[in-house]
Protein backbone atom coordinates (compact mmCIF):
# COMPACT_ATOMS: atom_id res chain seq x y z
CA UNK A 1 0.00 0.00 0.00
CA UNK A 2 1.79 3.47 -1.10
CA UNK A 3 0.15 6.79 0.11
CA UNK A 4 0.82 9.93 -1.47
CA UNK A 5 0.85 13.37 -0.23
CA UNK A 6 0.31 16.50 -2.55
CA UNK A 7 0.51 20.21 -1.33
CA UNK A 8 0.50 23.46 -3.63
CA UNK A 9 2.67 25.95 -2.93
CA UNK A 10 2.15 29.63 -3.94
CA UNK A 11 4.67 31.89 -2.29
CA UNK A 12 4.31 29.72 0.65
CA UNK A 13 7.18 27.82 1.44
CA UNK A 14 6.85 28.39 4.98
CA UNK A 15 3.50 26.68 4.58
CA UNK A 16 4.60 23.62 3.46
CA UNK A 17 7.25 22.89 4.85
CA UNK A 18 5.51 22.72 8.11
CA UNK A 19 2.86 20.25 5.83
CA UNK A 20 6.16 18.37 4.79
CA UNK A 21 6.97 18.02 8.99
CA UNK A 22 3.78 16.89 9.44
CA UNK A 23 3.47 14.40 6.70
CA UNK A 24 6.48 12.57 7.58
CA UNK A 25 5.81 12.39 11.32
CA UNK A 26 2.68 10.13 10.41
CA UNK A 27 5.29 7.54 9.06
CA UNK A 28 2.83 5.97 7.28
CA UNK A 29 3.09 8.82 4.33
CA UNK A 30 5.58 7.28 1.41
CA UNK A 31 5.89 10.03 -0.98
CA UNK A 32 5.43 14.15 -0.32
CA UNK A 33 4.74 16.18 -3.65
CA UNK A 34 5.40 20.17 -3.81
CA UNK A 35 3.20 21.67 -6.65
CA UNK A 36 4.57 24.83 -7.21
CA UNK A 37 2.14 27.14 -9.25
CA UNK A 38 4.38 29.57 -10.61
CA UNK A 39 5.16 31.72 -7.73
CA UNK A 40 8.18 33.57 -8.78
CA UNK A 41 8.92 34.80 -5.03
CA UNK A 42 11.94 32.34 -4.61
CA UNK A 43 9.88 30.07 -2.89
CA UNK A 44 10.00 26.98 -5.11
CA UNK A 45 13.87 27.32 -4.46
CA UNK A 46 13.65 27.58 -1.15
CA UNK A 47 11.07 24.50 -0.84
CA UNK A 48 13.95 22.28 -3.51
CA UNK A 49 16.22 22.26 -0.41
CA UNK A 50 14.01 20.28 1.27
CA UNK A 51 14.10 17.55 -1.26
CA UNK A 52 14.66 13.99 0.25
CA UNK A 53 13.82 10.21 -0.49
CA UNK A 54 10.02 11.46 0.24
CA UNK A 55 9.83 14.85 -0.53
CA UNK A 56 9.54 15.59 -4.47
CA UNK A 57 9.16 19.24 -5.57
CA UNK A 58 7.73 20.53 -8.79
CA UNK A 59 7.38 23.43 -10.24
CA UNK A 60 4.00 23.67 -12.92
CA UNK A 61 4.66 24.97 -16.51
CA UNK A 62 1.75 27.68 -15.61
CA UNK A 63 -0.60 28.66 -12.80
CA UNK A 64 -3.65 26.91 -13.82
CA UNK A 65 -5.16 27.17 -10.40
CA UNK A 66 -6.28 24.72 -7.86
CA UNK A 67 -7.55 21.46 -10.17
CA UNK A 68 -4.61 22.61 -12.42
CA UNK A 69 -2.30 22.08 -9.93
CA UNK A 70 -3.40 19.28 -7.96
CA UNK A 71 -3.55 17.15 -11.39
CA UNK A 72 -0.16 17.76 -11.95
CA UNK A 73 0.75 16.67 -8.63
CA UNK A 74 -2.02 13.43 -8.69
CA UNK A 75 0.19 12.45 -11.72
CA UNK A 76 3.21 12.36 -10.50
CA UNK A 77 1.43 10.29 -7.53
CA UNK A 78 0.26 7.75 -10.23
CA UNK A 79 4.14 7.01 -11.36
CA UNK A 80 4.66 6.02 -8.02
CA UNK A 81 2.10 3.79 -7.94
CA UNK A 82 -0.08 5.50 -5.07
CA UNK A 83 -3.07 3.59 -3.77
CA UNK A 84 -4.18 6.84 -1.66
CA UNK A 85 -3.56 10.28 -2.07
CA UNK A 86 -4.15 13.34 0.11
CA UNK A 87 -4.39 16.83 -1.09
CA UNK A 88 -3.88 19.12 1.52
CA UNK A 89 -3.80 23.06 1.30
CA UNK A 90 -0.57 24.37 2.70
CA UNK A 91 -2.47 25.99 5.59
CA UNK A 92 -4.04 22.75 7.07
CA UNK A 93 -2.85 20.88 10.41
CA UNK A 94 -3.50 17.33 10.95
CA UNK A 95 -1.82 14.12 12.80
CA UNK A 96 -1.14 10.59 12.44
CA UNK A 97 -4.37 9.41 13.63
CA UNK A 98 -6.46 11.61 11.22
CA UNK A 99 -4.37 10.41 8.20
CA UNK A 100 -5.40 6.77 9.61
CA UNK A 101 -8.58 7.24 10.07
CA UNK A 102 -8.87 7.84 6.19
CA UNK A 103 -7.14 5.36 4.87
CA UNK A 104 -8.99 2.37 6.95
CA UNK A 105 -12.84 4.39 5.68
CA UNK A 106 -11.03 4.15 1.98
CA UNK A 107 -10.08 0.79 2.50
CA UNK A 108 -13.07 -0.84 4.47
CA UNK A 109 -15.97 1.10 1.94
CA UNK A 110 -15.79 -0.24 -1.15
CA UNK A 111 -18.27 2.55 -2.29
CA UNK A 112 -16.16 5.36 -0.73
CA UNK A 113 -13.89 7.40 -3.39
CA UNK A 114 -13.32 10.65 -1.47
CA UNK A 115 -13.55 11.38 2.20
CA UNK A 116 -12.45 14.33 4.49
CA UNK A 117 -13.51 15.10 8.21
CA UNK A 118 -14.68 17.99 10.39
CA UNK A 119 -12.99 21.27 9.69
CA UNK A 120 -11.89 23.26 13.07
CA UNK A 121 -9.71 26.97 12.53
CA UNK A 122 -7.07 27.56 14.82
CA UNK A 123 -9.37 28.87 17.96
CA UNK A 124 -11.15 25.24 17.92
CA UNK A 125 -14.34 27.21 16.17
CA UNK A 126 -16.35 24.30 13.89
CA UNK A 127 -16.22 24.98 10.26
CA UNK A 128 -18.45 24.64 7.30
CA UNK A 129 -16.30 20.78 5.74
CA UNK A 130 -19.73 19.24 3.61
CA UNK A 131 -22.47 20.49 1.73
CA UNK A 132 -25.19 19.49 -0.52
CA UNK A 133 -24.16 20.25 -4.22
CA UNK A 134 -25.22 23.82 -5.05
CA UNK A 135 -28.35 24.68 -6.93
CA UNK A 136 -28.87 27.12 -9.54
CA UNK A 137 -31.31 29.29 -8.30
CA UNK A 138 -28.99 29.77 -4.79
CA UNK A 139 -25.48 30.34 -6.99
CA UNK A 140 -27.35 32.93 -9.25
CA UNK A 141 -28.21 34.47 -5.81
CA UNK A 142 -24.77 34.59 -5.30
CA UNK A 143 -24.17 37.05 -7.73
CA UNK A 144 -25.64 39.84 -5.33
CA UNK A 145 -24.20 41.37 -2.04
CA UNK A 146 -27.54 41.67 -0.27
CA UNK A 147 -27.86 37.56 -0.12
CA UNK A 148 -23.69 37.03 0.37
CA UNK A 149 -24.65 39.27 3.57
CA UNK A 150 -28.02 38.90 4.92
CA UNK A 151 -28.38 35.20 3.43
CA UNK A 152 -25.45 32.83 2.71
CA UNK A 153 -23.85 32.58 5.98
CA UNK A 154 -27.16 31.39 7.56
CA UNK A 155 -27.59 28.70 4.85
CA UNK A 156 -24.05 27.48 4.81
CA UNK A 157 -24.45 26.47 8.59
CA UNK A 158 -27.17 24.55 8.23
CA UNK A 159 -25.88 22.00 5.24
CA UNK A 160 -25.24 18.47 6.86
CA UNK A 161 -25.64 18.73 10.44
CA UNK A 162 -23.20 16.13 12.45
CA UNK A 163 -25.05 12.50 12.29
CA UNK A 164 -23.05 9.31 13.66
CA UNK A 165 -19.11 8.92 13.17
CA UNK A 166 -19.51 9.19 9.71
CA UNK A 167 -22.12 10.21 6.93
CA UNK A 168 -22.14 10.47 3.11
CA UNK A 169 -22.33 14.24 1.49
CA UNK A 170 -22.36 15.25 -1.69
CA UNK A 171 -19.14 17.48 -1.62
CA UNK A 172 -16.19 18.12 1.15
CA UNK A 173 -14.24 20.65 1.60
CA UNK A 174 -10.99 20.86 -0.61
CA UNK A 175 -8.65 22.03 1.30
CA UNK A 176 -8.35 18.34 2.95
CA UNK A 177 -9.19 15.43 0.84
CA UNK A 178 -7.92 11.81 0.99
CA UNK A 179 -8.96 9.90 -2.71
CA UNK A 180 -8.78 6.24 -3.73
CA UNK A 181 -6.29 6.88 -6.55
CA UNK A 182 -8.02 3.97 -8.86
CA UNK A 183 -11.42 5.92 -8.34
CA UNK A 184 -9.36 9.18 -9.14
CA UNK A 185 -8.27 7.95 -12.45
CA UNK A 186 -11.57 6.45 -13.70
CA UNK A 187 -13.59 10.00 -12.64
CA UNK A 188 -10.54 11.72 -14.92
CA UNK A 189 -9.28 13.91 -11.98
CA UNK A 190 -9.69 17.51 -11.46
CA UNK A 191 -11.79 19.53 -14.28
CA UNK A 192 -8.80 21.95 -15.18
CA UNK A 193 -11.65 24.36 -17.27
CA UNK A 194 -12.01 25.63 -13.87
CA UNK A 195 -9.35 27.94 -11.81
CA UNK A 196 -10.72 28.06 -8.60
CA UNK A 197 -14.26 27.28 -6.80
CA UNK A 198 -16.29 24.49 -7.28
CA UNK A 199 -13.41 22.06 -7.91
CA UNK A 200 -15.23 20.19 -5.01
CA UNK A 201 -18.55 19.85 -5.91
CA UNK A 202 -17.03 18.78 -9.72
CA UNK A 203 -14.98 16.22 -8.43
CA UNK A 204 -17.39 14.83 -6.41
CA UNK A 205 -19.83 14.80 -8.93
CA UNK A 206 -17.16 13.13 -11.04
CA UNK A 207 -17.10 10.54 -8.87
CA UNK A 208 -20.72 10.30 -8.45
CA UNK A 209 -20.55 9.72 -11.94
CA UNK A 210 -18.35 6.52 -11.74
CA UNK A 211 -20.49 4.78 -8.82
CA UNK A 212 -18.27 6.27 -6.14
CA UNK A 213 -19.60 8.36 -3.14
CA UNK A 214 -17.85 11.10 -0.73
CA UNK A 215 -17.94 11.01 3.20
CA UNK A 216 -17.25 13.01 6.35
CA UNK A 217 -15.08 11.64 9.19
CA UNK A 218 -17.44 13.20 12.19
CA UNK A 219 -15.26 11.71 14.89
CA UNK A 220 -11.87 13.61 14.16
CA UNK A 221 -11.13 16.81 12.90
CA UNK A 222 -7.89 18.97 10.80
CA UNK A 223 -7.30 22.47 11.46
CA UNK A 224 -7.38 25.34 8.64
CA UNK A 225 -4.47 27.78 10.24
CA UNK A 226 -6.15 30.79 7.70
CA UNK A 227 -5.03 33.22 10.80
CA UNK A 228 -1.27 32.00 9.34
CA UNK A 229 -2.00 33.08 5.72
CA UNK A 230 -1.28 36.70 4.72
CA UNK A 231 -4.37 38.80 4.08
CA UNK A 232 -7.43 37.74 3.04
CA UNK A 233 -8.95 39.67 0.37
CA UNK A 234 -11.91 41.14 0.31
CA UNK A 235 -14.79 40.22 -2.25
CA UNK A 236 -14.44 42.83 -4.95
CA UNK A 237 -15.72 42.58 -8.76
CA UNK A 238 -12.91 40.35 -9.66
CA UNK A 239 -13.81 37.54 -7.29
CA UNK A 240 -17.58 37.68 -7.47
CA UNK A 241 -16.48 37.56 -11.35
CA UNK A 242 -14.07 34.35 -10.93
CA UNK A 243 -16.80 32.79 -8.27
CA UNK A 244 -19.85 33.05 -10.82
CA UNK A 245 -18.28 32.06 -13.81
CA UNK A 246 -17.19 28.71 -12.12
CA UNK A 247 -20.88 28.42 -10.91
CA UNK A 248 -21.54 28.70 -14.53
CA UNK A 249 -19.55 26.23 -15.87
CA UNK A 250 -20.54 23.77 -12.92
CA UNK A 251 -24.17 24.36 -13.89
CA UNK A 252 -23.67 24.37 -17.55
CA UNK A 253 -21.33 21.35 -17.98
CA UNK A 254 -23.06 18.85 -14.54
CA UNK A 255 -26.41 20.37 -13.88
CA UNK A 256 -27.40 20.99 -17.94
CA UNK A 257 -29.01 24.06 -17.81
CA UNK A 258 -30.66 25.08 -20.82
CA UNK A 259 -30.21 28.46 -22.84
CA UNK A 260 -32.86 30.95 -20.84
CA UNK A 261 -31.30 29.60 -17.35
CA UNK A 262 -27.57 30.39 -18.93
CA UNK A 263 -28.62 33.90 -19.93
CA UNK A 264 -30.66 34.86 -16.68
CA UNK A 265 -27.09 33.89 -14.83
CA UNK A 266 -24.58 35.54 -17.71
CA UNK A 267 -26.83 38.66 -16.89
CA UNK A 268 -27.18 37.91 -13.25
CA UNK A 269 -23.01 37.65 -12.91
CA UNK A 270 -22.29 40.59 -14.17
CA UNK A 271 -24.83 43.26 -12.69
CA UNK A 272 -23.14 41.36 -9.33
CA UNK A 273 -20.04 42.52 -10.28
CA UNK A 274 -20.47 45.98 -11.15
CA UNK A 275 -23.21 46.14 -8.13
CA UNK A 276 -20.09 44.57 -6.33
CA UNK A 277 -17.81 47.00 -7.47
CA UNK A 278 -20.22 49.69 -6.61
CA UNK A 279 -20.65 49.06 -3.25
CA UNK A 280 -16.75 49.03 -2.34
CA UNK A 281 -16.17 52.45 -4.30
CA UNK A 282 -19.05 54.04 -2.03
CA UNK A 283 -17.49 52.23 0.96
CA UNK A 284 -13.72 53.49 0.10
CA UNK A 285 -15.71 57.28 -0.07
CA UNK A 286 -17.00 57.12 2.70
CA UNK A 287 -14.04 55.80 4.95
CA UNK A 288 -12.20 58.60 3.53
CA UNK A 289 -14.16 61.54 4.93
């Protein structure tokens, strides 16, 4: 049985190295792969030093985002023959026992291609780690700041309530993800039409696809350390932008939406984003005076 670590890095060396420490204290981890997405901050050299038997570090021929990135990682996995591979953000902490736990769910449900646990941040505060896969009519919502604010939060928290030590979902978080590399494969990996967002749900529904289902570990838990990161940007034009045209393709390519539903959400993304972009010029005028 060979297990196979994969971690992007973008100017975050720092990040994963401490991913690296962690990794190889489980002892159960064979190989460590270091995506890095064309950082240009002297990073990827700095993360080449660590280079070992275990440790392998890449550097991508672009940055093609998330599913980009974690393909060309997954493939170097499948040349070494993994059985199970994690993909873990370079901001995640986790231990031996969590890394376990996935590999005996893979291995004793047959059914199971992807499964995660509960996601804590770094004050021990519960995070949103499953949901149901996203409709149309609530991503088109999306598109506008008066549901992202009054609406979204409320919703989020109440997708898949905590139910036994372990429950199916339709999508996990991505930041922590261990897969059955033969289920990988056959579901064709990450979509790489998309940069960011909805790689989950996509993947899952990839899976889906193949006869393969995703679950939630409810009886242990990693850590997303997003206090470590460097600022967190705010949601301008640009992200509602990148966030709704992902919804889009989800929708367009897995749901099937037909030609009036793509046009109400074409429209819908981009009055978002200038309604977006509106209400952070009138914010930066105001702060001002």
């Amino acid at each position: 049985m060979k297990i196979t670590l994969i971690t992007l890095n973008y100017r975050d060396a720092e990040g994963c190295r401490k991913v690296c420490e962690q990794a190889k204290k489980t002892d159960i981890i064979n190989h460590i792969v270091i995506v890095d997405n064309m950082s240009n901050d002297g990073s990827y050299e700095e993360l080449c030093k660590l280079e070992d038997d275990k440790i392998k570090v890449v550097k991508s021929k672009k940055n093609g985002g998330y599913s980009y990135g974690y393909n060309y990682g997954l493939k170097i996995a499948e040349s070494f023959h993994t059985d199970y591979a994690f993909i873990c953000n370079s901001d995640i902490i986790f231990d031996k026992i969590l890394i376990k736990k996935c590999i005996d769910f893979l291995k004793n449900h047959d059914e199971c291609g992807a499964v995660s646990a509960r996601q804590k941040d770094v004050f021990g505060k519960e995070c949103v780690s499953a949901w149901e896969f996203p409709k149309y009519i609530d991503d088109l919502k999306y598109c506008f700041s008066i549901y992202r604010k009054y609406f979204f939060p409320n919703k989020q928290k109440s997708n898949y309530e905590m139910i036994g030590t372990y429950q199916k979902v339709d999508a996990v978080s991505g930041c922590f993800t261990c897969f059955k590399m033969s289920a990988l494969i056959e579901a064709g990996m990450y979509d790489e039409n998309v940069f960011l967002y909805n790689e989950e749900n996509i993947i899952s529904r990839r899976l889906q696809k193949i006869g393969f289902d995703t679950y939630r570990l409810n009886d242990c838990a990693y850590i997303h350390n997003h206090k470590r990161k460097r600022g967190v940007s705010e949601i301008n034009y640009k992200k509602i932008l990148q966030i709704a045209s992902s919804g889009y393709y989800y929708h367009v390519i897995y749901n099937n939406i037909n030609i009036i539903q793509k046009l109400i959400f074409k429209t819908s993304m981009y009055i978002g984003a200038f309604e977006t972009y509106l209400v952070n010029f009138v914010k930066k005028i105001a702060n001002k005076k």
